[in-house]
C-alpha atoms as a PDB file:
ATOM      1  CA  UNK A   1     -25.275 111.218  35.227  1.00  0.00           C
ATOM      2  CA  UNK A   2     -26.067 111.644  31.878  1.00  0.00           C
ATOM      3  CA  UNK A   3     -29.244 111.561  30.429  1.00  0.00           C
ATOM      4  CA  UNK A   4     -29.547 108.600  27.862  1.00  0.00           C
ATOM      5  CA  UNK A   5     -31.559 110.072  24.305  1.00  0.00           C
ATOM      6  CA  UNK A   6     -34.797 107.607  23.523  1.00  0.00           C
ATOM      7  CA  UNK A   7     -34.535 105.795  20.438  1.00  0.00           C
ATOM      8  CA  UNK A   8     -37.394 106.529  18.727  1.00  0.00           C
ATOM      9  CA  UNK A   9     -38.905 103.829  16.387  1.00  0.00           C
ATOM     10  CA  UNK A  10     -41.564 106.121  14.231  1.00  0.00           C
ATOM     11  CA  UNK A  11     -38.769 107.695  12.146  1.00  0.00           C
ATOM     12  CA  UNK A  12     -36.930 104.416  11.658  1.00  0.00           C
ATOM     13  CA  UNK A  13     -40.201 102.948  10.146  1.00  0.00           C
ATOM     14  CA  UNK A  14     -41.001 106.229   7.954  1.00  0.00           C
ATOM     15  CA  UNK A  15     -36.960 105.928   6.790  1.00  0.00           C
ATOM     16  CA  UNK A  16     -37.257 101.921   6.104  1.00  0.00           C
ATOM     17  CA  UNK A  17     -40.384 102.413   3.906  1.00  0.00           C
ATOM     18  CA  UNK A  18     -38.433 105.511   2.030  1.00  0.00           C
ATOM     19  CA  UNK A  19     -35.576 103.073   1.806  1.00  0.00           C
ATOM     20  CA  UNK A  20     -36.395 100.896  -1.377  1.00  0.00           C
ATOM     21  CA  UNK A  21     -37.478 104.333  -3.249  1.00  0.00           C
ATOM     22  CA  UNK A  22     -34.272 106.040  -2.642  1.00  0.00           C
ATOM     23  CA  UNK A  23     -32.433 103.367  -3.401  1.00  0.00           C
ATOM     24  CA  UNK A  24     -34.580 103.029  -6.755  1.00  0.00           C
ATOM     25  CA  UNK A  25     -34.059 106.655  -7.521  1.00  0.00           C
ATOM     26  CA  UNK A  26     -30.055 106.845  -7.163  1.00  0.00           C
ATOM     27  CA  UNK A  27     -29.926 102.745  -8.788  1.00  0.00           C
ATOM     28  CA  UNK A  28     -26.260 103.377 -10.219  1.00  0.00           C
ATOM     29  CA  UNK A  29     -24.886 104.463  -6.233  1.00  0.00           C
ATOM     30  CA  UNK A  30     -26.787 101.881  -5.071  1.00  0.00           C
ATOM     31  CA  UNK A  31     -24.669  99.457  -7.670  1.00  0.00           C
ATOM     32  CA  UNK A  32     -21.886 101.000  -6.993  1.00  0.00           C
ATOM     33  CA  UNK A  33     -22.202 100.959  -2.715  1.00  0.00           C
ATOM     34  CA  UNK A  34     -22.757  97.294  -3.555  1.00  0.00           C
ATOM     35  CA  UNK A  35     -20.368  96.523  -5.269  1.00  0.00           C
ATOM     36  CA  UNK A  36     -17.424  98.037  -3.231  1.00  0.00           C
ATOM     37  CA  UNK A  37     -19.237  96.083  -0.299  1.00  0.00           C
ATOM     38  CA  UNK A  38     -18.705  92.983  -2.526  1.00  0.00           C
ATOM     39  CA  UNK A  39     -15.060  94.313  -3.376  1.00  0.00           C
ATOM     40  CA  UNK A  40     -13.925  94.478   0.439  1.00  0.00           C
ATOM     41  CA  UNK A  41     -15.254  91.562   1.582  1.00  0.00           C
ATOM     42  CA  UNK A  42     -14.122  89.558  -1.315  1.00  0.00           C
ATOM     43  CA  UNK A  43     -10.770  91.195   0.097  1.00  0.00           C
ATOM     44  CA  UNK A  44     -11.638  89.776   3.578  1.00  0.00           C
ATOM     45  CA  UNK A  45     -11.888  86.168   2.469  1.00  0.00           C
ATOM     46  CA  UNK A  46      -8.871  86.351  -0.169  1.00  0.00           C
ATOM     47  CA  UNK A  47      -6.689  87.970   2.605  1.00  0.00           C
ATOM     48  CA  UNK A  48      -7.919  85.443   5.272  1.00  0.00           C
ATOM     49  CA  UNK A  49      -7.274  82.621   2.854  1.00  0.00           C
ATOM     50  CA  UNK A  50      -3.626  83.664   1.831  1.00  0.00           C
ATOM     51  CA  UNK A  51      -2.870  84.127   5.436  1.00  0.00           C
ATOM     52  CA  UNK A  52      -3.654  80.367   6.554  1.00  0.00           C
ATOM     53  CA  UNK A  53      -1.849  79.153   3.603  1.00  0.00           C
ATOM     54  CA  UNK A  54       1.268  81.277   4.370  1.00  0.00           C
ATOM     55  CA  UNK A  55       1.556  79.550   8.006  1.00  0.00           C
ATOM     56  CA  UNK A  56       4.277  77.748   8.621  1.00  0.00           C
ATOM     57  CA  UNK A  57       3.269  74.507   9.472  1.00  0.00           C
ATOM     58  CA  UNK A  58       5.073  73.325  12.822  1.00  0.00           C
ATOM     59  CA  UNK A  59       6.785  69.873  12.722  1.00  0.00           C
ATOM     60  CA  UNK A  60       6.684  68.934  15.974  1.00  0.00           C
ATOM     61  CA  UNK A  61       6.706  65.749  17.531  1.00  0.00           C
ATOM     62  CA  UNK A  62       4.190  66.174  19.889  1.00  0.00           C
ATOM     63  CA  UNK A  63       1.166  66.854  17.399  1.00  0.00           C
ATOM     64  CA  UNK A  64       2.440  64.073  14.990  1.00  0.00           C
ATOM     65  CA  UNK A  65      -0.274  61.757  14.055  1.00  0.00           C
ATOM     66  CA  UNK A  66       0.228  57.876  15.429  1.00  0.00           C
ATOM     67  CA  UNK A  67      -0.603  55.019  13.389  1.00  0.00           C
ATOM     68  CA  UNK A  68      -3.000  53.266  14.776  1.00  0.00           C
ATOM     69  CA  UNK A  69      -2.426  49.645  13.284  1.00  0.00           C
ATOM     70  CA  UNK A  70      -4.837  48.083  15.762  1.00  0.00           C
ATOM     71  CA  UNK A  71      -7.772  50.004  13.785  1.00  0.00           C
ATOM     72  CA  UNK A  72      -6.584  49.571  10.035  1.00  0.00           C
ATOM     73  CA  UNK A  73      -6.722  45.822  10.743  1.00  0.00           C
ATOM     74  CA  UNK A  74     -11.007  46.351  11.545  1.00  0.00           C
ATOM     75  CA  UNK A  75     -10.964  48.668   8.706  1.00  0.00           C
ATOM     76  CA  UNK A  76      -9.528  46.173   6.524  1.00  0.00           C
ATOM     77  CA  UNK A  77     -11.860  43.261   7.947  1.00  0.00           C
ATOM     78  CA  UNK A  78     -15.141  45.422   7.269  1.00  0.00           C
ATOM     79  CA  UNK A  79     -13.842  46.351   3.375  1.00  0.00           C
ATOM     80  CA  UNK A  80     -13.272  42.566   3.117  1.00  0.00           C
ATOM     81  CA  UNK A  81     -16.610  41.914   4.137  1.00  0.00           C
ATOM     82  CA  UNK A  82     -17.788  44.348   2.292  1.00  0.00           C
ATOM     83  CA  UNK A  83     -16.058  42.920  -0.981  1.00  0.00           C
ATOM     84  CA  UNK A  84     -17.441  39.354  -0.237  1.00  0.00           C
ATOM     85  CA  UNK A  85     -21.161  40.479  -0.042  1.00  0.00           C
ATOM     86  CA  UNK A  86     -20.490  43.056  -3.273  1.00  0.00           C
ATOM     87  CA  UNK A  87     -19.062  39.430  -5.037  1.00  0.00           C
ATOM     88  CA  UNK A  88     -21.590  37.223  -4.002  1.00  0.00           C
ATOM     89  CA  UNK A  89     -24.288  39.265  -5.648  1.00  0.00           C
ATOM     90  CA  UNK A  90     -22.196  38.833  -8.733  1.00  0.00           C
ATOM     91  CA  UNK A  91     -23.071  34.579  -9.145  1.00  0.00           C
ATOM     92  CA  UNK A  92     -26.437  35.285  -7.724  1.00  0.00           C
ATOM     93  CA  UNK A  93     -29.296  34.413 -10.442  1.00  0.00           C
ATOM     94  CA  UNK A  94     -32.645  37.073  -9.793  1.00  0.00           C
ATOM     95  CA  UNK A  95     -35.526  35.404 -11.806  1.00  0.00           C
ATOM     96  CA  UNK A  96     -36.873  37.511 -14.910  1.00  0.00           C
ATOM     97  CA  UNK A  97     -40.221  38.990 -14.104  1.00  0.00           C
ATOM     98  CA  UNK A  98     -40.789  39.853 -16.995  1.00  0.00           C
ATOM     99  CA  UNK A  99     -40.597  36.686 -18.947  1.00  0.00           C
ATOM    100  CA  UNK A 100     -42.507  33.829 -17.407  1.00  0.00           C
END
């Protein structure tokens, strides 16, 4: 069986406090590792997107949406009592606090 190698945590501490100074000292391959990280996944979400758009979309009878008249009818009762309450604040007088 083979013998597993311990991770050991000391020189990943020493290397994440060198980190920000070697990044500081090489600042234009920093830029540039950054921005070929922005590059490809930029290319990721482009790609990604282009692929759902170029799926066919499948016209089959089974996934076809059913209109449901039974709940347009409560929709259309709620937006008409909507529109009554939005029309009877239109006749309503408020008195003028400001002028006794």
């Amino acid at each position: 069986m083979p013998k597993l190698k311990k991770f050991n945590f000391k020189k990943l501490n020493t290397f994440l406090k060198k980190l920000p100074l070697i990044l500081a000292r090489n600042a234009f391959l920093t830029f540039l590792g950054l921005f070929l990280i922005s590059l490809v996944l930029g290319g990721i979400v482009f790609y990604s997107y282009y692929k759902s758009v170029k799926e066919p979309v499948s016209s089959t009878p089974g996934k076809q949406s059913l209109f449901k008249s039974q709940t347009y009818q409560e929709v259309l009762k709620i937006w008409e009592k909507k529109e009554e309450r939005l029309k009877e604040t239109e006749y309503k007088e408020y008195p003028n606090l400001f002028n006794p």
